[in-house]
N, C-alpha and C. Protein backbone atom coordinates (compact mmCIF):
# COMPACT_ATOMS: atom_id res chain seq x y z
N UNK A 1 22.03 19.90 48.23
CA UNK A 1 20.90 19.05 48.52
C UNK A 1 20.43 18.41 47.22
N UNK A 2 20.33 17.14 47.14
CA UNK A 2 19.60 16.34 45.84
C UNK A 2 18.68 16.00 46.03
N UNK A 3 17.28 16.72 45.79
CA UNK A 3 16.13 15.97 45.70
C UNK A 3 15.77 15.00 44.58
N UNK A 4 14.82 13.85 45.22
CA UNK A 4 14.80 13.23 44.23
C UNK A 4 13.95 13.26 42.92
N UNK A 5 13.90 12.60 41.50
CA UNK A 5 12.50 13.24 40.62
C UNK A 5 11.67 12.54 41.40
N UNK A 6 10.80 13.72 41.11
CA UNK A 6 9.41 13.78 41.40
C UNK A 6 8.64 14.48 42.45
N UNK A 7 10.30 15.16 43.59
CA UNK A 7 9.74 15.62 44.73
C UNK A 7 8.97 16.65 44.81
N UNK A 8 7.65 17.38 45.52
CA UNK A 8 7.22 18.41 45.38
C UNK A 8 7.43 19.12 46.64
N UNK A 9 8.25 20.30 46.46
CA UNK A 9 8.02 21.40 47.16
C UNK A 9 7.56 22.74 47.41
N UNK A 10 7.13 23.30 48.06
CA UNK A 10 6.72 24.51 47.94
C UNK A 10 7.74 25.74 47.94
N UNK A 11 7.25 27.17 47.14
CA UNK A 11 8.56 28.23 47.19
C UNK A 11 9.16 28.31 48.11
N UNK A 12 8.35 28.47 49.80
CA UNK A 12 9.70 28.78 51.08
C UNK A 12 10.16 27.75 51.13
N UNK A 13 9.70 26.38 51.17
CA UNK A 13 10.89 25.47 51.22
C UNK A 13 12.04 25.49 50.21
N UNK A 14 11.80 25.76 48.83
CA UNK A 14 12.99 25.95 47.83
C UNK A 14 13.55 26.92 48.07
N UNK A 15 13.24 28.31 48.58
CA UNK A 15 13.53 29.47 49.34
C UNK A 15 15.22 29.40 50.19
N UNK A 16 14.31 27.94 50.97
CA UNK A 16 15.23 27.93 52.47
C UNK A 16 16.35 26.52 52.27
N UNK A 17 15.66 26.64 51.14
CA UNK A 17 16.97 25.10 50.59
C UNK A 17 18.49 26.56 49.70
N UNK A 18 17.76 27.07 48.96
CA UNK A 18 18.61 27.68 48.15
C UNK A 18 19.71 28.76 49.20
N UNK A 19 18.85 29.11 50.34
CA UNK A 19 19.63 30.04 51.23
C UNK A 19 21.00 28.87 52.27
N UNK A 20 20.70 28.00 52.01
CA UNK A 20 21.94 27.12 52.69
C UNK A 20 20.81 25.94 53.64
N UNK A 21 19.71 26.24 54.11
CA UNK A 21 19.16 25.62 54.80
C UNK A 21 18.96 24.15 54.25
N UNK A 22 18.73 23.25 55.74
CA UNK A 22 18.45 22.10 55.61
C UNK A 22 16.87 21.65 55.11
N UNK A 23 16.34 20.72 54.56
CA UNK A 23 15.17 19.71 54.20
C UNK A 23 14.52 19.63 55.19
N UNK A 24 13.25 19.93 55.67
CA UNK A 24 12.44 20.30 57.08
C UNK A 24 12.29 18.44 57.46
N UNK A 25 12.38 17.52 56.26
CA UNK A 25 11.89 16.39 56.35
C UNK A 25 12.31 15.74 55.49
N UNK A 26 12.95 14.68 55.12
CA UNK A 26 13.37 14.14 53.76
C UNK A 26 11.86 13.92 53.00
N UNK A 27 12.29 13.90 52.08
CA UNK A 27 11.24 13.81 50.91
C UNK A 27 10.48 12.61 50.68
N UNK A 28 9.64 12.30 50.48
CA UNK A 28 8.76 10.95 50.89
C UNK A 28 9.18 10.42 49.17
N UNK A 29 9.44 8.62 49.51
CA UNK A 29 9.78 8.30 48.22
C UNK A 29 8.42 7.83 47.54
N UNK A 30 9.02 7.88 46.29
CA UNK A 30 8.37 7.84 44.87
C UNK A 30 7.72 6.91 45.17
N UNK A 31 5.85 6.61 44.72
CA UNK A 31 5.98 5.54 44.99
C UNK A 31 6.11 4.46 43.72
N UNK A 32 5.94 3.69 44.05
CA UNK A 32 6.34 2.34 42.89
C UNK A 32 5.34 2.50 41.85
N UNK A 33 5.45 2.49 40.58
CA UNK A 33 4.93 2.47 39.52
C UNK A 33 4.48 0.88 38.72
N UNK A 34 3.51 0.46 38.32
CA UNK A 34 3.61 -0.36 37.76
C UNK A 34 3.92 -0.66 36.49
N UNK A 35 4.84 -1.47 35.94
CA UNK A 35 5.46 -1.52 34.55
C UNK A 35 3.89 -1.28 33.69
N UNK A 36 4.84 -0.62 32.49
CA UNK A 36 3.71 -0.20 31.37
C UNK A 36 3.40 -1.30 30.50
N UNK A 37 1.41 -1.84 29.95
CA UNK A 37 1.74 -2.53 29.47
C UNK A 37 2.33 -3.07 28.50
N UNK A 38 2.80 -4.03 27.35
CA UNK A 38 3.88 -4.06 26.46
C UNK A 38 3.05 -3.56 25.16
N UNK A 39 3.48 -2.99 24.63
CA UNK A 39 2.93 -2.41 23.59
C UNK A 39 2.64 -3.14 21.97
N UNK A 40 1.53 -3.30 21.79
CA UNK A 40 0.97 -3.96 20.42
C UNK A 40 1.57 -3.43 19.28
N UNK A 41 2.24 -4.12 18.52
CA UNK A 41 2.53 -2.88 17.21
C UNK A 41 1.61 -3.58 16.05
N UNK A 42 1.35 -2.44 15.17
CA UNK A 42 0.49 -2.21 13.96
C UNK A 42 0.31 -3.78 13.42
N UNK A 43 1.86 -4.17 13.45
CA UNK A 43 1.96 -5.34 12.13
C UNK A 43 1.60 -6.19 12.90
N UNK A 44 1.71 -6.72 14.05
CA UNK A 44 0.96 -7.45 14.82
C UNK A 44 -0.98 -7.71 14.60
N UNK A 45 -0.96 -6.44 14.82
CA UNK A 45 -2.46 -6.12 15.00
C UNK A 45 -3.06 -6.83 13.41
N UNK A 46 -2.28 -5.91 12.49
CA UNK A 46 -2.60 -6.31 11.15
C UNK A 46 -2.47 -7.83 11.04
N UNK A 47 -1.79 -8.59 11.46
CA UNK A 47 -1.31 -10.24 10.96
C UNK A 47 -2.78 -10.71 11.98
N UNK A 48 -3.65 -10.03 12.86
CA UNK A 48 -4.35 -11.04 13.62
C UNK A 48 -5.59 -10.31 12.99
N UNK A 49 -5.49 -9.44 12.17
CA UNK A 49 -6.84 -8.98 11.69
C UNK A 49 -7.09 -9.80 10.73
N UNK A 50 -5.90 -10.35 9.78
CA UNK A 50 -5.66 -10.77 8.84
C UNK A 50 -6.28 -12.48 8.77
N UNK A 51 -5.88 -13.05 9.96
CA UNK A 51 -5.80 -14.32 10.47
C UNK A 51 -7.38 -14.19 10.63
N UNK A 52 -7.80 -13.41 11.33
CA UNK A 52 -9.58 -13.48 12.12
C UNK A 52 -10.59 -13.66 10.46
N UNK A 53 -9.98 -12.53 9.51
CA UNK A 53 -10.39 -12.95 8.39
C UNK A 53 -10.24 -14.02 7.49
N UNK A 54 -9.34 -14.65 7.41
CA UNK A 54 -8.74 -16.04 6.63
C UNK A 54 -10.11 -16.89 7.44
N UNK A 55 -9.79 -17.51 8.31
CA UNK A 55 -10.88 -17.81 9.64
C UNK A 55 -12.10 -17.60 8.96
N UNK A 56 -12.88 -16.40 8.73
CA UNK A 56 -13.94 -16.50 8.65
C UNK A 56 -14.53 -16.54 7.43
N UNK A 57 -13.65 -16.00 6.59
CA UNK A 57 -13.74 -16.40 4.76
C UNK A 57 -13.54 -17.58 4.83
N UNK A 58 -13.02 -18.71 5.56
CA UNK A 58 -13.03 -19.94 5.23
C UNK A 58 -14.22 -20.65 5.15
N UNK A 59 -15.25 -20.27 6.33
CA UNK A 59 -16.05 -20.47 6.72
C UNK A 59 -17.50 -20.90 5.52
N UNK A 60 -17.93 -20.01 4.88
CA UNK A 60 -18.12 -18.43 5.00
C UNK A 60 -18.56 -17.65 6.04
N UNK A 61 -18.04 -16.66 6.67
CA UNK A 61 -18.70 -15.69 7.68
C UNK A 61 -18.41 -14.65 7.15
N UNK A 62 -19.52 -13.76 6.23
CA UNK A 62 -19.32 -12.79 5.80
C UNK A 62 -19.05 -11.77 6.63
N UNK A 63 -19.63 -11.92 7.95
CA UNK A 63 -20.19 -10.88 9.17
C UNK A 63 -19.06 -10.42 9.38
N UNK A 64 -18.16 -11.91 9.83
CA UNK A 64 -16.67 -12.14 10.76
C UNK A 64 -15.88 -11.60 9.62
N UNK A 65 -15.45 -11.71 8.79
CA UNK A 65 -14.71 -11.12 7.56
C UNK A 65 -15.20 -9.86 8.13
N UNK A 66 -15.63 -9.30 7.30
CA UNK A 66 -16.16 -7.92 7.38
C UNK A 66 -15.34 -6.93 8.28
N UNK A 67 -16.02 -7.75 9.65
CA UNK A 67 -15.37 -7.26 11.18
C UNK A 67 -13.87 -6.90 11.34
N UNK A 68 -13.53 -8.50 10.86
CA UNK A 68 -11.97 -8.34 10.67
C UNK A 68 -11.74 -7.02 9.85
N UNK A 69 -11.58 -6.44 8.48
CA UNK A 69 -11.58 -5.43 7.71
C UNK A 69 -12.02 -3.93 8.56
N UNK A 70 -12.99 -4.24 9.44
CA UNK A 70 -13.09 -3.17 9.69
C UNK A 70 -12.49 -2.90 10.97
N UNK A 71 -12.10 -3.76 11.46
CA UNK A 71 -11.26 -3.56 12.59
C UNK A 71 -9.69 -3.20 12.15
N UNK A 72 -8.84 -3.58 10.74
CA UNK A 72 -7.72 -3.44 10.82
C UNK A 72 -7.88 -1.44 10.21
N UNK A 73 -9.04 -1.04 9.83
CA UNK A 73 -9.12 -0.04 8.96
C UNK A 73 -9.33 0.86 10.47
N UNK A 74 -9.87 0.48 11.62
CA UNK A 74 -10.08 1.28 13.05
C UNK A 74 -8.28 1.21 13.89
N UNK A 75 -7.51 0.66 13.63
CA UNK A 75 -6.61 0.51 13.57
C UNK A 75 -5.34 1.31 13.09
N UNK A 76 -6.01 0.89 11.93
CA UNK A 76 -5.07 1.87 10.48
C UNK A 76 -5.13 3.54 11.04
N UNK A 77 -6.70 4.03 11.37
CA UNK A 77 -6.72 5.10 11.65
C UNK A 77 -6.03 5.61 12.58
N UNK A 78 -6.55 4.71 14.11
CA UNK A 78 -5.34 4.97 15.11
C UNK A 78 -4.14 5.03 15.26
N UNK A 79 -3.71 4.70 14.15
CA UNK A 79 -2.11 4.18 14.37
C UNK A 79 -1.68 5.69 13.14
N UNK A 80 -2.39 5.82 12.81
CA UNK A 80 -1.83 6.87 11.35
C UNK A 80 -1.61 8.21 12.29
N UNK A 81 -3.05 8.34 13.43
CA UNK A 81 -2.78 9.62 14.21
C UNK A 81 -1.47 9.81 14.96
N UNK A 82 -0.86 8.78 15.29
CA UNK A 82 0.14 8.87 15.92
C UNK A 82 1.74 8.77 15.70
N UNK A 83 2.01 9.54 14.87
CA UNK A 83 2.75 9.81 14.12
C UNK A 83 4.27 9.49 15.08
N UNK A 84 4.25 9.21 16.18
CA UNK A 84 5.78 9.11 17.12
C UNK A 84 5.65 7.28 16.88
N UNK A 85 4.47 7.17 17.13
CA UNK A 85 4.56 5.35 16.77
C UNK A 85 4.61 4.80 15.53
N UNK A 86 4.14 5.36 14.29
CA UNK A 86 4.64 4.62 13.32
C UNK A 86 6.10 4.51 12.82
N UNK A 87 6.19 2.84 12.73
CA UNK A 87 7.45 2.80 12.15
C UNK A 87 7.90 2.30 10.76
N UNK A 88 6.69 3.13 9.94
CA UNK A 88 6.65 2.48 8.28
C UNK A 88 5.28 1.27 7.95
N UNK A 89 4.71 1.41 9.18
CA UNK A 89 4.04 -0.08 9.16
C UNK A 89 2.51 0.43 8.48
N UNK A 90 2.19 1.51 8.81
CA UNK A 90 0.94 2.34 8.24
C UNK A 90 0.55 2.03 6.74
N UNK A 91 1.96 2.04 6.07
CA UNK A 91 1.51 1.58 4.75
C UNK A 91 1.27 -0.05 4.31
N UNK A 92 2.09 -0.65 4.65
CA UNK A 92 1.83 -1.80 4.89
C UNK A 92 0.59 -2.63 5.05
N UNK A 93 -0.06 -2.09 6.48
CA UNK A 93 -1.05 -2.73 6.73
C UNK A 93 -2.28 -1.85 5.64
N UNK A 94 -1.92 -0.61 5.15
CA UNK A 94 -3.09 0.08 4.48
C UNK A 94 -3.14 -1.11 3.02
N UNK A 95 -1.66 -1.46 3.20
CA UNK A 95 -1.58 -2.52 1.40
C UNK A 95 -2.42 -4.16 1.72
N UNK A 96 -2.88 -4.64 3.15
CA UNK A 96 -3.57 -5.33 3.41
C UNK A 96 -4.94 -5.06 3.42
N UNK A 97 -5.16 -4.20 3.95
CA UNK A 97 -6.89 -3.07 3.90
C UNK A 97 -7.10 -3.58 2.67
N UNK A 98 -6.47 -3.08 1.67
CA UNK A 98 -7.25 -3.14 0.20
C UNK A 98 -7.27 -4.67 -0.22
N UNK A 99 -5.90 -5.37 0.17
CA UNK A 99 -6.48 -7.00 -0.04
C UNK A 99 -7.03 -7.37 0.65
N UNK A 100 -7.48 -7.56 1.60
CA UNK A 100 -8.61 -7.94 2.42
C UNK A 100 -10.12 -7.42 1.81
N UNK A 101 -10.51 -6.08 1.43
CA UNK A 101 -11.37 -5.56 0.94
C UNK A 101 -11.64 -6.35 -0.37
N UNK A 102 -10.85 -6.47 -1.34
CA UNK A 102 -10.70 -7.24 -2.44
C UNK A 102 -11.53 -8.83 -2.06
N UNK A 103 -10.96 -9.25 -1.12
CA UNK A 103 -10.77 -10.68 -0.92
C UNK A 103 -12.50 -11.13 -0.07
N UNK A 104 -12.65 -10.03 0.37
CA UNK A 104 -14.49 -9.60 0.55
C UNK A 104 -15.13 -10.06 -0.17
N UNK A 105 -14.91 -8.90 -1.38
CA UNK A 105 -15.56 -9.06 -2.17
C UNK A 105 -15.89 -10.84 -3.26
N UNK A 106 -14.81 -11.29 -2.91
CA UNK A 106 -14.69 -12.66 -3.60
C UNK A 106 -15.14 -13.61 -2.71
N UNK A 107 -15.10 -13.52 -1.62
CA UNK A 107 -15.84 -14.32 -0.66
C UNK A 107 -17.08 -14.42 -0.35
N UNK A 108 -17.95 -13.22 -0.62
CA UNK A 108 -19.09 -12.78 -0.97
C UNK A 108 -19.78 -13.09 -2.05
N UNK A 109 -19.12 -13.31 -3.18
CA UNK A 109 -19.46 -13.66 -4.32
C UNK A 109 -19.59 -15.46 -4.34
N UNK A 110 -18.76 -16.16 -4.18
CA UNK A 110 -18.34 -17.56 -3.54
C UNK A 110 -19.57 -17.68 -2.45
N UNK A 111 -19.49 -17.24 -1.75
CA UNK A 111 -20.93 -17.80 -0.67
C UNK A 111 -22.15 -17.49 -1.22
N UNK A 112 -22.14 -16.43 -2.20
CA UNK A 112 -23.86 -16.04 -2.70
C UNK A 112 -24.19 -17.63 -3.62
N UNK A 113 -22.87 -17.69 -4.74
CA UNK A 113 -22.86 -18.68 -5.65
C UNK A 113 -23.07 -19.89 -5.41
N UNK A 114 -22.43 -20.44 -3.93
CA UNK A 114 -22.74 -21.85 -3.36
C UNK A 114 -23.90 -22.20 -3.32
N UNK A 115 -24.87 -21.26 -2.89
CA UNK A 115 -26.32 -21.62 -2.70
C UNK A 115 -27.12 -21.56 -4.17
N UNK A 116 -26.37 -21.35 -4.87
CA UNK A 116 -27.46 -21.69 -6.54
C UNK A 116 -26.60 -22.95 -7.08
N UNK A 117 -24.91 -23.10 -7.08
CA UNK A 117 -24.45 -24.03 -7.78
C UNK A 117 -24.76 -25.57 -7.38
N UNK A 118 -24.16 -25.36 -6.11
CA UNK A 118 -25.01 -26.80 -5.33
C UNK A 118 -26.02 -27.96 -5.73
N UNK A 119 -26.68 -27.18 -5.69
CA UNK A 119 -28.59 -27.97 -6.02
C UNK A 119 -27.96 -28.13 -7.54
N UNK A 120 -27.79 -27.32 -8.42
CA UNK A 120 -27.14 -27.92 -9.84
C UNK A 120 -26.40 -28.55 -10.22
N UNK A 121 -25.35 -28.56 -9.25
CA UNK A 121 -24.29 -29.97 -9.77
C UNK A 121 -24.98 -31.59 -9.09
N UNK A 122 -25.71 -30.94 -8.07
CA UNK A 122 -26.30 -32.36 -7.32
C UNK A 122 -27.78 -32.83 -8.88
N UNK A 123 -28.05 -31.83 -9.41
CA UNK A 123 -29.22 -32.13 -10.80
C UNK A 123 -28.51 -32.52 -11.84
N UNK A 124 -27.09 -32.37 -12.04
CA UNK A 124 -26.85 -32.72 -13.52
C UNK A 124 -25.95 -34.22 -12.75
N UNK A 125 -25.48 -34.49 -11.54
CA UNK A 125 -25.04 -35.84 -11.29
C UNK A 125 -25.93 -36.57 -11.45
N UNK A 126 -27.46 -36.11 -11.01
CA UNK A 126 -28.44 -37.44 -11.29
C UNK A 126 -28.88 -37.32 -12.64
N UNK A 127 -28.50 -35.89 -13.24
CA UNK A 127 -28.67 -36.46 -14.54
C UNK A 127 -28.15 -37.66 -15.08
N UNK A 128 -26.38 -37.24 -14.59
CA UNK A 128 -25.49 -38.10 -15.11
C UNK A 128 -25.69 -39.52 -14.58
N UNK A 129 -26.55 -40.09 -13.58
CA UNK A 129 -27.06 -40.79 -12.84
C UNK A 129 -27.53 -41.74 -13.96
N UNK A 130 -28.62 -40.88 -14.34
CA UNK A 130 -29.75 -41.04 -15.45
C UNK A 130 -29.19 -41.89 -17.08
N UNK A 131 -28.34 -41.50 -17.49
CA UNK A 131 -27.42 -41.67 -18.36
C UNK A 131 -27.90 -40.48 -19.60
N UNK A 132 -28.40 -39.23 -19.30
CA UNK A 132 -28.47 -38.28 -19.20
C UNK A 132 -27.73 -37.42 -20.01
N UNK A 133 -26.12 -37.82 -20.45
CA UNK A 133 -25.35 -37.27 -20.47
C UNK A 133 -24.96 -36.05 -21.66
N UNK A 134 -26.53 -35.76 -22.73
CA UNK A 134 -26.77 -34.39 -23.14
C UNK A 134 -27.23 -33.32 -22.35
N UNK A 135 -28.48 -33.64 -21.14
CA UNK A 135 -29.21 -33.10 -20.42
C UNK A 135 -27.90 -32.11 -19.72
N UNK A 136 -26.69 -33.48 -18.71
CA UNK A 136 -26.07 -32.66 -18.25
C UNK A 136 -24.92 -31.68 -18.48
N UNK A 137 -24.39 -32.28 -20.16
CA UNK A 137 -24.02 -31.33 -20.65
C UNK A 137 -24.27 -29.65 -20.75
N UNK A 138 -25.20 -30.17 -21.18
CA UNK A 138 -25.96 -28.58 -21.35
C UNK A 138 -26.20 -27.70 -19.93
N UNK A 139 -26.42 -29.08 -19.15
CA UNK A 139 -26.73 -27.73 -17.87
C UNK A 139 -25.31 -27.39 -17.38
N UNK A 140 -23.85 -28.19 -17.78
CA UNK A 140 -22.85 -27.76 -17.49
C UNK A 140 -22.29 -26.60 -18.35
N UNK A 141 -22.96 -26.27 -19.59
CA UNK A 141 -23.03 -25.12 -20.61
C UNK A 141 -23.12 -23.80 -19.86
N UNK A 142 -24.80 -23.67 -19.73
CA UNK A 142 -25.39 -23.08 -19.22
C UNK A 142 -24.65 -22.26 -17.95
N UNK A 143 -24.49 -23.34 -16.88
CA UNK A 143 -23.56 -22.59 -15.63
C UNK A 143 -22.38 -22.03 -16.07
N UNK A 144 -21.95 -22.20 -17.47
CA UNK A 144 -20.22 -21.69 -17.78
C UNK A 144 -20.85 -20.45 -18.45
N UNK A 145 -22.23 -20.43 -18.88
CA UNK A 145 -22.47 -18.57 -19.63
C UNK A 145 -23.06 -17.92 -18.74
N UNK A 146 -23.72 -18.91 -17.41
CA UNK A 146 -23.67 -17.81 -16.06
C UNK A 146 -22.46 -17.58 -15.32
N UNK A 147 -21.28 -17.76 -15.68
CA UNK A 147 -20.18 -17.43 -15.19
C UNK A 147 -19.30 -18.53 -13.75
N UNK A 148 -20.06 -19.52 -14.05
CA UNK A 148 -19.33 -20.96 -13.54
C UNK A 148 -19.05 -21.88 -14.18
N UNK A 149 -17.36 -22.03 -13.86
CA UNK A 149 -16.74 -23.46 -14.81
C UNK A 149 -16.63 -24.29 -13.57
N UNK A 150 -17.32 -25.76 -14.80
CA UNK A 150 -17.51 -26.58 -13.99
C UNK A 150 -16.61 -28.36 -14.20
N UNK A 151 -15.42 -28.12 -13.81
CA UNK A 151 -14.72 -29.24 -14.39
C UNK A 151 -14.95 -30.74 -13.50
N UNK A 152 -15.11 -32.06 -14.17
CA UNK A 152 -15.19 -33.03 -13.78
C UNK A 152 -13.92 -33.65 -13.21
N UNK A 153 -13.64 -34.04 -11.90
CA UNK A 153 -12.37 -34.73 -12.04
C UNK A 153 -12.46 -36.21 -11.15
N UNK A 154 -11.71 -36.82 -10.54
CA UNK A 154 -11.49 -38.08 -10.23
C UNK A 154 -12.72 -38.45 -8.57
N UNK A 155 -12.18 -37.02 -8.39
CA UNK A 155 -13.09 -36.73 -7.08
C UNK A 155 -14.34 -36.25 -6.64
N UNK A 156 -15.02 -35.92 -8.11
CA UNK A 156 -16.42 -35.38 -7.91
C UNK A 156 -16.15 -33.63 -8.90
N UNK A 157 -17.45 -33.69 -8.97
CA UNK A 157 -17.03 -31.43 -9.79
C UNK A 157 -16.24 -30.84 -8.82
N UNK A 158 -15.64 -30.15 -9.57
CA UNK A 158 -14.78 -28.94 -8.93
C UNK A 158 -15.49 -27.99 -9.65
N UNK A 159 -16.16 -26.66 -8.98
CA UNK A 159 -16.47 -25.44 -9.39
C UNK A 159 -15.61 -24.32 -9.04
N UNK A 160 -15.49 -23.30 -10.34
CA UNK A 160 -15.08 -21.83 -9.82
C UNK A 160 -16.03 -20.62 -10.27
N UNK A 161 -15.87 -19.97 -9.77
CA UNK A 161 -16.42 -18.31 -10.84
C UNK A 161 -15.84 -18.53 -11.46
N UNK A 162 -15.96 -18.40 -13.13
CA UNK A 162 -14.95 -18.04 -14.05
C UNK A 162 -15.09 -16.36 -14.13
N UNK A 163 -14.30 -15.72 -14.42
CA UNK A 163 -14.06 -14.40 -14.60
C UNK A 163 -14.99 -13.75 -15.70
């Protein structure tokens, strides 16, 4: 007798199967299962945590950054517990965690800075307006020993943090 997987019987029925006897009833079939859904892997997850952050550092959205980071690090965790699913990718995305974290921090710094440099390059253009052009020197001094270089080019200032 071949039952099929999954059938359940009770001892006298396995009893009366094993003694030569017949199946009181064939076995009711399996029923249909629905396919499992397809499974997310790590590096996936990581490339859209990654993306949600690019996205919102562009912005600035410190919030949305953030989120992103802390979502690939809720991630990282889950995926580390499960030691049958990783396939090397744990480290990987942990080597994004820290650039992303990094990249926080510089984005953070960049959005605090916009809101003081701004109003200053718009004061030393009307300096330069003015014909000015010690006044705005100096205030282009000044922002380079608070730690912004401020280069003139074809298209208007370009600012960075300088280091």
């Amino acid at each position: 007798m071949v039952l099929p997987a999954g059938t359940r019987i009770d001892l006298g029925e396995l009893r009366h199967l094993a003694e030569g006897g017949r199946a009181a009833a064939a076995p009711p079939p399996r029923p249909a299962t629905a396919p499992a859904p397809a499974q997310i892997t790590l590096e996936e997850t990581a490339r859209s945590c990654e993306r949600r952050f690019q996205c919102a550092a562009a912005e600035p959205d410190l919030v949305a950054a953030a989120r992103a980071v802390l979502d690939l690090e809720a991630e990282l965790v889950k995926w580390a517990a499960d030691t049958e699913e990783d396939a090397g990718g744990v480290d990987e995305a942990r080597e994004l965690l820290r650039l992303l974290i990094a990249r926080l921090a510089e984005v953070s710094t960049t959005a605090n800075l916009r809101s003081l440099v701004e109003p200053l390059l718009s004061f030393r253009d009307d300096l330069r307006g003015q014909g000015r052009y010690g006044d705005a020197d100096a205030l282009r001094a000044a922002m380079l020993s608070g730690g912004v270089l401020v280069e003139d080019t074809p298209d208007g200032p370009r600012w960075t943090a300088s280091p």
